[in-house]
Structures are given as structure tokens and as C-alpha cells.
C-alpha atoms as a PDB file:
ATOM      1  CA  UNK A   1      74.731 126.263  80.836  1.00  0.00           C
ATOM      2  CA  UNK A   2      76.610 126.777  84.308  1.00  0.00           C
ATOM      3  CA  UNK A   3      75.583 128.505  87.127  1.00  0.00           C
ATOM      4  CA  UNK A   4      74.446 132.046  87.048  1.00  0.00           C
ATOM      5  CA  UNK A   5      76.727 134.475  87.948  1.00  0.00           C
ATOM      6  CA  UNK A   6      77.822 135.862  91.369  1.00  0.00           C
ATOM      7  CA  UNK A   7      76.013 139.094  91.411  1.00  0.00           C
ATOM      8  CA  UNK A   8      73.006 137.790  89.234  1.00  0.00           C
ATOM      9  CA  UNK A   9      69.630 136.747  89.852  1.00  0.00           C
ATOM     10  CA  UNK A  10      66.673 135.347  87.604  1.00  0.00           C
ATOM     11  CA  UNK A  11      63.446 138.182  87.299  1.00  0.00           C
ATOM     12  CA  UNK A  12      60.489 137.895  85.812  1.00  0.00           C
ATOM     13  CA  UNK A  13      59.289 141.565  84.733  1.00  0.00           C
ATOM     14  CA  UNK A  14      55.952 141.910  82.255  1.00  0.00           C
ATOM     15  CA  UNK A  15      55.909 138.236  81.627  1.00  0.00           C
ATOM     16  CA  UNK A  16      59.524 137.839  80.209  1.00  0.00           C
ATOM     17  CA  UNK A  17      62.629 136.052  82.333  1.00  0.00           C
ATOM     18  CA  UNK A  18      65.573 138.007  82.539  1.00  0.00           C
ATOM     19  CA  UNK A  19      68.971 137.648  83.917  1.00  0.00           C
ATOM     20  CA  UNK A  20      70.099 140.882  86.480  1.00  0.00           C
ATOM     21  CA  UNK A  21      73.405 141.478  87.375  1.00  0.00           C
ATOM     22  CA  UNK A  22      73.272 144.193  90.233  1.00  0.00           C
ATOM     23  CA  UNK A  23      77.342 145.203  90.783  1.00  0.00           C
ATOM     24  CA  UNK A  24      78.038 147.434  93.793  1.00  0.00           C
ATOM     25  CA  UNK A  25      81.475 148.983  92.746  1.00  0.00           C
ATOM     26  CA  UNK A  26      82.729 148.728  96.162  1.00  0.00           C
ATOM     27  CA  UNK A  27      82.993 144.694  96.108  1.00  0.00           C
ATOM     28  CA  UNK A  28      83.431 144.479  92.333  1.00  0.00           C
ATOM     29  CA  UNK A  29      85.486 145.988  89.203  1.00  0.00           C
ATOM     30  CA  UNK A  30      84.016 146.887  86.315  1.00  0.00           C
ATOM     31  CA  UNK A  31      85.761 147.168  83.004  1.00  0.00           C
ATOM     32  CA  UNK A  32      85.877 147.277  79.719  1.00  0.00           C
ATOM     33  CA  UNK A  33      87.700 145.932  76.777  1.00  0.00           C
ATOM     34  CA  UNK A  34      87.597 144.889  73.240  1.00  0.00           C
ATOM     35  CA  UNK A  35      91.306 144.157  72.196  1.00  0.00           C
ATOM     36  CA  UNK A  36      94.079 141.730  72.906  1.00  0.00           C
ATOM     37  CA  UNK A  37      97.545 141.459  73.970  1.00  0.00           C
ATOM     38  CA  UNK A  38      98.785 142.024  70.365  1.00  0.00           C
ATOM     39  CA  UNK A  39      95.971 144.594  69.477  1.00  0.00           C
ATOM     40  CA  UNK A  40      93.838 142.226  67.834  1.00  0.00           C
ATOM     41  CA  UNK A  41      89.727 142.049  68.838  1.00  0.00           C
ATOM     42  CA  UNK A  42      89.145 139.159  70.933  1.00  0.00           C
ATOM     43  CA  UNK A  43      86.012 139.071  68.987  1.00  0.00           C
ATOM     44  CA  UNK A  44      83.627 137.196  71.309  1.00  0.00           C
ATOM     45  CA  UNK A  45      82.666 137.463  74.881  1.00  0.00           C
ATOM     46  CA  UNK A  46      84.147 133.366  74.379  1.00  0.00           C
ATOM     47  CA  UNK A  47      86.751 134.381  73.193  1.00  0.00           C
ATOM     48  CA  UNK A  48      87.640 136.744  75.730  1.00  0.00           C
ATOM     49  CA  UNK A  49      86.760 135.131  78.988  1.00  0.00           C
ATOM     50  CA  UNK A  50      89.313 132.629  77.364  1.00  0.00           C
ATOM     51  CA  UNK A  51      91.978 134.461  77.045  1.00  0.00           C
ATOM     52  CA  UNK A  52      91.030 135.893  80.754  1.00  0.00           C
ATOM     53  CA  UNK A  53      90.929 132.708  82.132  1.00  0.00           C
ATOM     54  CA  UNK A  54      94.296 132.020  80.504  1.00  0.00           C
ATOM     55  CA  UNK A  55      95.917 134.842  81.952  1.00  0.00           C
ATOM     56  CA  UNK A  56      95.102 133.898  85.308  1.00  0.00           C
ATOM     57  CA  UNK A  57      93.157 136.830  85.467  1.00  0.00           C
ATOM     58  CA  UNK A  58      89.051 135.379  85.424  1.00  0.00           C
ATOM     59  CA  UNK A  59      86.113 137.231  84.807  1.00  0.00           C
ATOM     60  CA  UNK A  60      82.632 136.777  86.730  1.00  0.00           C
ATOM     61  CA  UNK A  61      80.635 137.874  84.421  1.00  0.00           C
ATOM     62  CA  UNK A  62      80.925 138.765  81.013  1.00  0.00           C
ATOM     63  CA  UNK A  63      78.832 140.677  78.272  1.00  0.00           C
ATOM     64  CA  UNK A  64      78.619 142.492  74.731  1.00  0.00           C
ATOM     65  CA  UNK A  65      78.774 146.251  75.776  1.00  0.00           C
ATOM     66  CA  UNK A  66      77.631 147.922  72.630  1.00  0.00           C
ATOM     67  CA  UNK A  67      77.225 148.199  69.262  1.00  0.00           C
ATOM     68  CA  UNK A  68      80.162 148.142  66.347  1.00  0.00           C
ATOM     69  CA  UNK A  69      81.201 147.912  62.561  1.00  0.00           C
ATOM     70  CA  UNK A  70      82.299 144.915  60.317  1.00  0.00           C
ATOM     71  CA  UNK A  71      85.507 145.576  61.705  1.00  0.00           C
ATOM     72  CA  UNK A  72      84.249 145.188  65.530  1.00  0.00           C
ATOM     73  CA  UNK A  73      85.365 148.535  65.849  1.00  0.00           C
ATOM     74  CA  UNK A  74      82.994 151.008  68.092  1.00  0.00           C
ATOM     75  CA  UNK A  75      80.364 152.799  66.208  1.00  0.00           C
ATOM     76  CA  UNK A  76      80.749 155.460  69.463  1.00  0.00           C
ATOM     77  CA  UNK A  77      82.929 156.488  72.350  1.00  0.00           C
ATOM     78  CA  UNK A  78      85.381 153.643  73.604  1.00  0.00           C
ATOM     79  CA  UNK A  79      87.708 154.102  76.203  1.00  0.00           C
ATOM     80  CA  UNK A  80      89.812 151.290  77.907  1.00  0.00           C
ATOM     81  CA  UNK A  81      92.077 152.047  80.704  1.00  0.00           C
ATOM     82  CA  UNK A  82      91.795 155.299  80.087  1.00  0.00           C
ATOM     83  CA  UNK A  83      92.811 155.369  76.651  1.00  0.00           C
ATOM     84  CA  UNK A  84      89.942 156.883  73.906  1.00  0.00           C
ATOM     85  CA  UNK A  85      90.347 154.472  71.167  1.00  0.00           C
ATOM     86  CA  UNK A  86      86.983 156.093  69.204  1.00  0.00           C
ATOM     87  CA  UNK A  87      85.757 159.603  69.570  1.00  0.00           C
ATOM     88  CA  UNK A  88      82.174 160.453  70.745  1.00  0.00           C
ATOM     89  CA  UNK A  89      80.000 159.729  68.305  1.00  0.00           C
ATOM     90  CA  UNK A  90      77.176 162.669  67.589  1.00  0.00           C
ATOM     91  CA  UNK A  91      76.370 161.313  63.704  1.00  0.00           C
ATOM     92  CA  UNK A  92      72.736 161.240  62.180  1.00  0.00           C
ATOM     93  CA  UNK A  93      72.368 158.254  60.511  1.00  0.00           C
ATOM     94  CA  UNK A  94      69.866 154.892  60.114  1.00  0.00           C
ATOM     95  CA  UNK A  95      69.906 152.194  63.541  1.00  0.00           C
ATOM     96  CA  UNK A  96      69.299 151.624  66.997  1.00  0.00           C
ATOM     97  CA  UNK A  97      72.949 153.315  67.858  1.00  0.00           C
ATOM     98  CA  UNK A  98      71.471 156.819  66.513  1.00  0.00           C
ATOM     99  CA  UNK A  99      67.703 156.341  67.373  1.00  0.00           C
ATOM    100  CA  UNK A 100      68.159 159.651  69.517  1.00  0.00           C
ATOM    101  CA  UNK A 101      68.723 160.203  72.318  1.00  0.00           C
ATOM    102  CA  UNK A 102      71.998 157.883  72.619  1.00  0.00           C
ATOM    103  CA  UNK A 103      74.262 158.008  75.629  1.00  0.00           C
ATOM    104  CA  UNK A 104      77.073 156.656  77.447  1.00  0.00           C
ATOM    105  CA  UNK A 105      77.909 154.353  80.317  1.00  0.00           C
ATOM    106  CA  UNK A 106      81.480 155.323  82.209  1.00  0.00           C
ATOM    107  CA  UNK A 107      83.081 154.494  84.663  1.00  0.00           C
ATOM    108  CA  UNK A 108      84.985 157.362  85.960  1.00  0.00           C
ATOM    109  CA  UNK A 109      88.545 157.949  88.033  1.00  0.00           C
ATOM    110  CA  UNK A 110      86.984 158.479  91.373  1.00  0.00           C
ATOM    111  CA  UNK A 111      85.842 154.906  90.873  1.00  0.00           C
ATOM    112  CA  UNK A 112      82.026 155.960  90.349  1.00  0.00           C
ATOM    113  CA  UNK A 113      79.694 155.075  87.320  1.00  0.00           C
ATOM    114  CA  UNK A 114      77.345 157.241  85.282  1.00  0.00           C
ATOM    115  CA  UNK A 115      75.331 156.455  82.377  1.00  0.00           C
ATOM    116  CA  UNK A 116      74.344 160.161  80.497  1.00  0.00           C
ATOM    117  CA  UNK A 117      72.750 161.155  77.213  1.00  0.00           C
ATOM    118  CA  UNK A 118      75.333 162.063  74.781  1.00  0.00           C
ATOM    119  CA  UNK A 119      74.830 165.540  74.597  1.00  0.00           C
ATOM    120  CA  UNK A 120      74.795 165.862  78.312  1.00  0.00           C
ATOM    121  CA  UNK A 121      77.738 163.785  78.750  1.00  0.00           C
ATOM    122  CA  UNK A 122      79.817 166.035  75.937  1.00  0.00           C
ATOM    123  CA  UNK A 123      79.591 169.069  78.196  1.00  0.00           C
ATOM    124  CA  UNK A 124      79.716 167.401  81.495  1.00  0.00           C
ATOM    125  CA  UNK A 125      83.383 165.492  79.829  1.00  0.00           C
ATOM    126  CA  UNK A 126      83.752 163.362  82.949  1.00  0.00           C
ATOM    127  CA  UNK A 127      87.004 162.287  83.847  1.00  0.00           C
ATOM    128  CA  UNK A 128      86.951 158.349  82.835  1.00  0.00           C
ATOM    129  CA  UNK A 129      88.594 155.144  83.119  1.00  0.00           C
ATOM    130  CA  UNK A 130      86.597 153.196  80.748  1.00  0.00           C
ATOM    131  CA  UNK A 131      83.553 154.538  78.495  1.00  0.00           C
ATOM    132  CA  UNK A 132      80.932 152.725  75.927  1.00  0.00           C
ATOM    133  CA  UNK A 133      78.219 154.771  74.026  1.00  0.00           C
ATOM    134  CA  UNK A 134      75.519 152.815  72.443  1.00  0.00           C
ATOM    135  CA  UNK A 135      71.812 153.815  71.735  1.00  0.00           C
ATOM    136  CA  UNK A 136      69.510 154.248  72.085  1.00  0.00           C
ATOM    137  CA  UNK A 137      69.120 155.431  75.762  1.00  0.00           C
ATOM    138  CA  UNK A 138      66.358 153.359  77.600  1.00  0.00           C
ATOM    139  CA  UNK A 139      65.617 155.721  80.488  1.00  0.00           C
ATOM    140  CA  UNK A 140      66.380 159.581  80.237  1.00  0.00           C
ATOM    141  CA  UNK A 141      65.964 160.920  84.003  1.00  0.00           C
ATOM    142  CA  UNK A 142      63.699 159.042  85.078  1.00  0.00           C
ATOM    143  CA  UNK A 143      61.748 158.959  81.580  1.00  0.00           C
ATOM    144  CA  UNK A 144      61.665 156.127  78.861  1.00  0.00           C
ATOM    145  CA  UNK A 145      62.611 157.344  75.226  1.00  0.00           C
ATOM    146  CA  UNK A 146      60.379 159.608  73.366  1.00  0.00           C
ATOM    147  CA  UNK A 147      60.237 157.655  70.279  1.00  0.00           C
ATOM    148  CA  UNK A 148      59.422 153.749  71.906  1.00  0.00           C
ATOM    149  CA  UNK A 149      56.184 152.523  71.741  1.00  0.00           C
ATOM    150  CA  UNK A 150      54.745 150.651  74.973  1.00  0.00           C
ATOM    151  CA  UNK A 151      55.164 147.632  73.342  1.00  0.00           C
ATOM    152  CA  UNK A 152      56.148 147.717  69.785  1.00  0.00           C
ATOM    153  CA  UNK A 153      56.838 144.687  67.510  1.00  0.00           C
ATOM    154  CA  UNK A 154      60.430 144.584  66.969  1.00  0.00           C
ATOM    155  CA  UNK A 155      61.490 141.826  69.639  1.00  0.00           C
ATOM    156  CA  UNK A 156      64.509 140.363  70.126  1.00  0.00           C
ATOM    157  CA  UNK A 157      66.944 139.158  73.218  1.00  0.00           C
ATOM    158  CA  UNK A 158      68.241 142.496  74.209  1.00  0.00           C
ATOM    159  CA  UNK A 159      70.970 143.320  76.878  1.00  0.00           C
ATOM    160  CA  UNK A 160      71.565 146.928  78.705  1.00  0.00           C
ATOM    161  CA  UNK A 161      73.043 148.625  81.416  1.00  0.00           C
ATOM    162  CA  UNK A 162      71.713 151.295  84.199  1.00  0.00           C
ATOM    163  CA  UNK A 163      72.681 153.206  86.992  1.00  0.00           C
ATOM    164  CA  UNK A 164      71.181 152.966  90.345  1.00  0.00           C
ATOM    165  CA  UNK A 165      73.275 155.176  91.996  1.00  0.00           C
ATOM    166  CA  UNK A 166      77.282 156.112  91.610  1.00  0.00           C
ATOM    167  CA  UNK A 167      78.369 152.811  93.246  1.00  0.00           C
ATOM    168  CA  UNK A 168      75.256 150.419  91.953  1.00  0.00           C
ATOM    169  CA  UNK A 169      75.635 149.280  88.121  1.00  0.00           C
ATOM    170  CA  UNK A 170      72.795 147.131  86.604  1.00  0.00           C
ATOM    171  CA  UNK A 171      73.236 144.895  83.589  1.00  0.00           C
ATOM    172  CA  UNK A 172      70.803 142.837  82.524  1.00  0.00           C
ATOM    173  CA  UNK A 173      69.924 140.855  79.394  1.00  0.00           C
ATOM    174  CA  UNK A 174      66.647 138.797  78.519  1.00  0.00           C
ATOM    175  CA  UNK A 175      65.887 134.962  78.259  1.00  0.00           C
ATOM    176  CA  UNK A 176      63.446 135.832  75.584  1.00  0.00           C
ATOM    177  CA  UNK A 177      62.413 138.056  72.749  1.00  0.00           C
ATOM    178  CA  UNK A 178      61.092 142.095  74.737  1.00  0.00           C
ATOM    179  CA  UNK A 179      60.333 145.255  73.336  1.00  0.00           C
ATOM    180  CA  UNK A 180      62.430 148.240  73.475  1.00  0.00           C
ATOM    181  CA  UNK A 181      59.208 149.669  75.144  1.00  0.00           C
ATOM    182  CA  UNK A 182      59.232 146.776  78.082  1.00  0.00           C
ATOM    183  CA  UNK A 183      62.906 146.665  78.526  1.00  0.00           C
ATOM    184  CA  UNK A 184      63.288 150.360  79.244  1.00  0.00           C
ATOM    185  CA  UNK A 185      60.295 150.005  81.812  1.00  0.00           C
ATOM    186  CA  UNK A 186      62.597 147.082  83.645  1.00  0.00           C
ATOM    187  CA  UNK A 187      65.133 149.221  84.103  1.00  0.00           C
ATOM    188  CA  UNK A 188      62.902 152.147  85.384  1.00  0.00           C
ATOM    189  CA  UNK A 189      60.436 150.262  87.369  1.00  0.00           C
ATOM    190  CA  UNK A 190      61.649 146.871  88.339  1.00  0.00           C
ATOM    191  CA  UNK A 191      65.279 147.709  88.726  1.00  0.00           C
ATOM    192  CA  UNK A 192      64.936 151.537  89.745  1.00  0.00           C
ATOM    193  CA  UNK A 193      67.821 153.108  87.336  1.00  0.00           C
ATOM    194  CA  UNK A 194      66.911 156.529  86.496  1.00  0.00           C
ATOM    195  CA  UNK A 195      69.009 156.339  83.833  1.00  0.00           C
ATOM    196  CA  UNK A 196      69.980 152.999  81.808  1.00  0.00           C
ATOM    197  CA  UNK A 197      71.216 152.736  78.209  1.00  0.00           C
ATOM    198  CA  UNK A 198      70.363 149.622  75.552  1.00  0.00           C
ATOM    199  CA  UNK A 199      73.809 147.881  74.491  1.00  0.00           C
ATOM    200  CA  UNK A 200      72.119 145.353  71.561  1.00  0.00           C
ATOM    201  CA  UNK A 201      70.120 142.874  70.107  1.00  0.00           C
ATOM    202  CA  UNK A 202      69.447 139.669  68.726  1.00  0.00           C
ATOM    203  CA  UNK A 203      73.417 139.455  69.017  1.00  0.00           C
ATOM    204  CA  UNK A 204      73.181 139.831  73.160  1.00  0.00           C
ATOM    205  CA  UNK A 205      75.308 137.483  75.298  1.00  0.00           C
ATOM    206  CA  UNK A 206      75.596 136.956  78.888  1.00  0.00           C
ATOM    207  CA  UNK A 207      79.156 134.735  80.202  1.00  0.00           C
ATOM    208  CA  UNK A 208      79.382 133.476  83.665  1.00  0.00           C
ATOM    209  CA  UNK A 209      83.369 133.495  82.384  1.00  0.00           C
ATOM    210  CA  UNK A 210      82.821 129.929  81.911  1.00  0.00           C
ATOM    211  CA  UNK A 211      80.208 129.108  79.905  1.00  0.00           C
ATOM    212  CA  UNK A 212      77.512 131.347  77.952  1.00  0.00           C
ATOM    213  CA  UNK A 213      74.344 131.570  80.123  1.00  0.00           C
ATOM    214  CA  UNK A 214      72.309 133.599  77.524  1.00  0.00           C
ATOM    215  CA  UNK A 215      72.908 134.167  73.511  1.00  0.00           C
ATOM    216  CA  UNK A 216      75.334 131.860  71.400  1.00  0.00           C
ATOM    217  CA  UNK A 217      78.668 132.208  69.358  1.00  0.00           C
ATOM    218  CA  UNK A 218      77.801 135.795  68.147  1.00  0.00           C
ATOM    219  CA  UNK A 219      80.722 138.710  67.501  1.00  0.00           C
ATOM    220  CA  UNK A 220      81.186 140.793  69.569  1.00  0.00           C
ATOM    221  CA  UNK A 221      82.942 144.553  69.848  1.00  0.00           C
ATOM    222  CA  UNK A 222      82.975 146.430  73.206  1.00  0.00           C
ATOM    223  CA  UNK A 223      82.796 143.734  76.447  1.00  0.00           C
ATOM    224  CA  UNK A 224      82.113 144.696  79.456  1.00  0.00           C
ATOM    225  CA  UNK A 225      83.523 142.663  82.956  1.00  0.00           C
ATOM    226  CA  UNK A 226      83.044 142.081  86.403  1.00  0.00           C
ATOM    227  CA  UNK A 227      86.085 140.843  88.784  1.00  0.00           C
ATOM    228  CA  UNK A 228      85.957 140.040  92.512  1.00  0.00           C
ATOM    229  CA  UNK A 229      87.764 143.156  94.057  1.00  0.00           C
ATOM    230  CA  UNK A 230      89.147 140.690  96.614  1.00  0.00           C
END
């Protein structure tokens, strides 16, 4: 385990530790990626930081940034560097990806992030640089999701990102097993994001672009990054 990473802090929030990443878009990049040089997944947030470091081109932080098939393709809405490489996603079917509402994190051409339901974000059709849907949404304008309970008993290490404001992204993953119900109130209350959307679980992995800081070798699809602007 290395140090954490630049923008992160330790929290404790309703008794469980957590790792916070708070990004202010004016001092950092954010991006996201899932495929190599030759068009191949990297696979792992290892894997990629890697291949990162070996292009002289280092990460600060690195994480899983949704969910994904057998493949490691997106089960949603993926856009890297402006190219869609998987439509939005508006399916009914079993899993945390269509527990409903779902939504999307962006990060859009004027340089500004957003994270929006689905349905809100298919007629708003931002202009966007990079885009992940996952579900389900944790916060909803200012409300959790209908369908959590306060505290149900599905528990796992869980990772997710929120928006504070247009410049102030939040990621943050847990140390130990939390509720659906108790992460989305994190992201509300202790980290004020009126909107904030779960990437995954059990599978969740935080990189300092070093060495893993939270999770283990697990797949992974989507990654999101954070680079040093200067």
C-alpha cells in the first residue's frame, strides 16, 4: 500500500472508513478510458496505470468507472475522447446497472462535469468529451434512490462518483463492506453532491498509479483518471 493519492483524504462517515478523492477540474484532468494502443482492454486499473506509467504519461489516481460484460465491454454509455464506443443504455433487465433510476457521469467540452439520470441526460444530450453510465444513481437532486433501504443487507466495498458543482468531481470508494443506503447518504451529506452515481461492487479498486490502495487484482471495464494539469 503507498501513499494515498494527491487529491484524497481518509473519512470516516456512519462508522465505515472511506477513501475521498475531491478533483477541482481547474488543477486536474479527468478522463476516461478502457482500451489500449492496439484496441485491446487494458483490463485492470493495474494494468492500465502500467501501461500509463510506461508511456511517460502517469496517472494520480486511478479507478473502475462502471459496470461491464464478460467481454469488459460497457453495459451503458462510453465515450473516450469524444468517441461513443456504446450507445446509452435505457434496457429493463436484472442488476445494480438497471436498478432504476441509472445515470451518467460526463465530462463535457467546455471542460465542466455533470452526473444526470439517464432519462434526463437523453434529452439534455450534452456535448461530451468522455461519458460512463452505471446504476444505479445514488443521489437524484438532492434525494437518495427510491428503492434503497436505510441500511439494507447487501454490503460490499463499493466505489462512486458525484458532483459538487461543474468544476468539483468526487470519487470515493470504501475501506469496508456499506450499504447502498449509507453510501448514497456520504455522498449527499458528508460530501454535499446533489447528484452522485454508484460505479460497482465487491470488484471496486482505488490506484494511487502505483500501487492499489483499496480492492485487489479484479477486471476491470471503464477506468476513470486523474492527471496533474501542470
Amino acid at each position: 500500500m503507498g501513499p494515498l493519492p494527491e487529491p484524497c483524504r481518509d473519512l470516516a462517515f456512519e462508522a465505515v472508513a472511506y477513501v475521498v478523492c475531491e478533483v477541482d477540474l481547474r488543477r486536474y484532468a479527468v478522463s476516461l478510458h478502457r482500451l489500449d494502443a492496439a484496441a485491446k482492454p487494458y483490463g485492470s486499473v493495474a494494468k492500465f496505470t502500467e501501461a500509463m506509467r510506461a508511456a511517460g504519461t502517469p496517472v494520480l489516481l486511478a479507478m473502475n468507472a462502471g459496470m461491464y460484460h464478460q467481454d469488459l465491454s460497457p453495459v451503458g454509455l462510453f465515450v473516450e475522447a469524444g468517441r461513443e464506443e456504446t450507445p446509452l443504455n435505457r434496457d429493463n433487465a436484472e442488476g445494480n446497472f438497471f436498478l432504476k433510476p441509472n445515470g451518467v457521469f460526463y465530462i463535457g467540452t467546455d471542460g465542466k462535469a455533470g452526473v444526470l439520470e439517464t432519462s434526463a441526460f437523453a434529452v439534455a444530450k450534452p456535448a461530451m468529451v468522455y461519458a460512463t453510465q452505471s446504476g444505479p444513481m445514488l443521489v437524484i437532486d438532492g434525494a437518495l434512490h427510491p428503492r434503497f433501504e436505510p441500511n439494507g443487507s447487501s454490503r460490499y466495498i463499493r466505489n462512486g462518483v458525484g458532483v459538487r458543482d461543474p468544476d468539483t468531481v468526487v470519487l470515493a470508494i470504501s475501506r469496508g463492506e456499506v450499504s447502498l443506503g449509507s453510501f448514497a447518504r456520504l455522498f449527499r451529506d458528508a460530501l454535499g453532491c446533489s447528484n452522485a452515481l454508484f460505479f460497482d461492487g465487491a470488484v471496486s479498486i482505488l490506484s494511487n498509479g502505483m500501487d492499489t490502495i483499496v480492492g485487489g487484482s479484479f477486471p476491470a471495464g471503464p477506468i476513470v483518471a486523474v492527471r496533474d494539469r501542470n
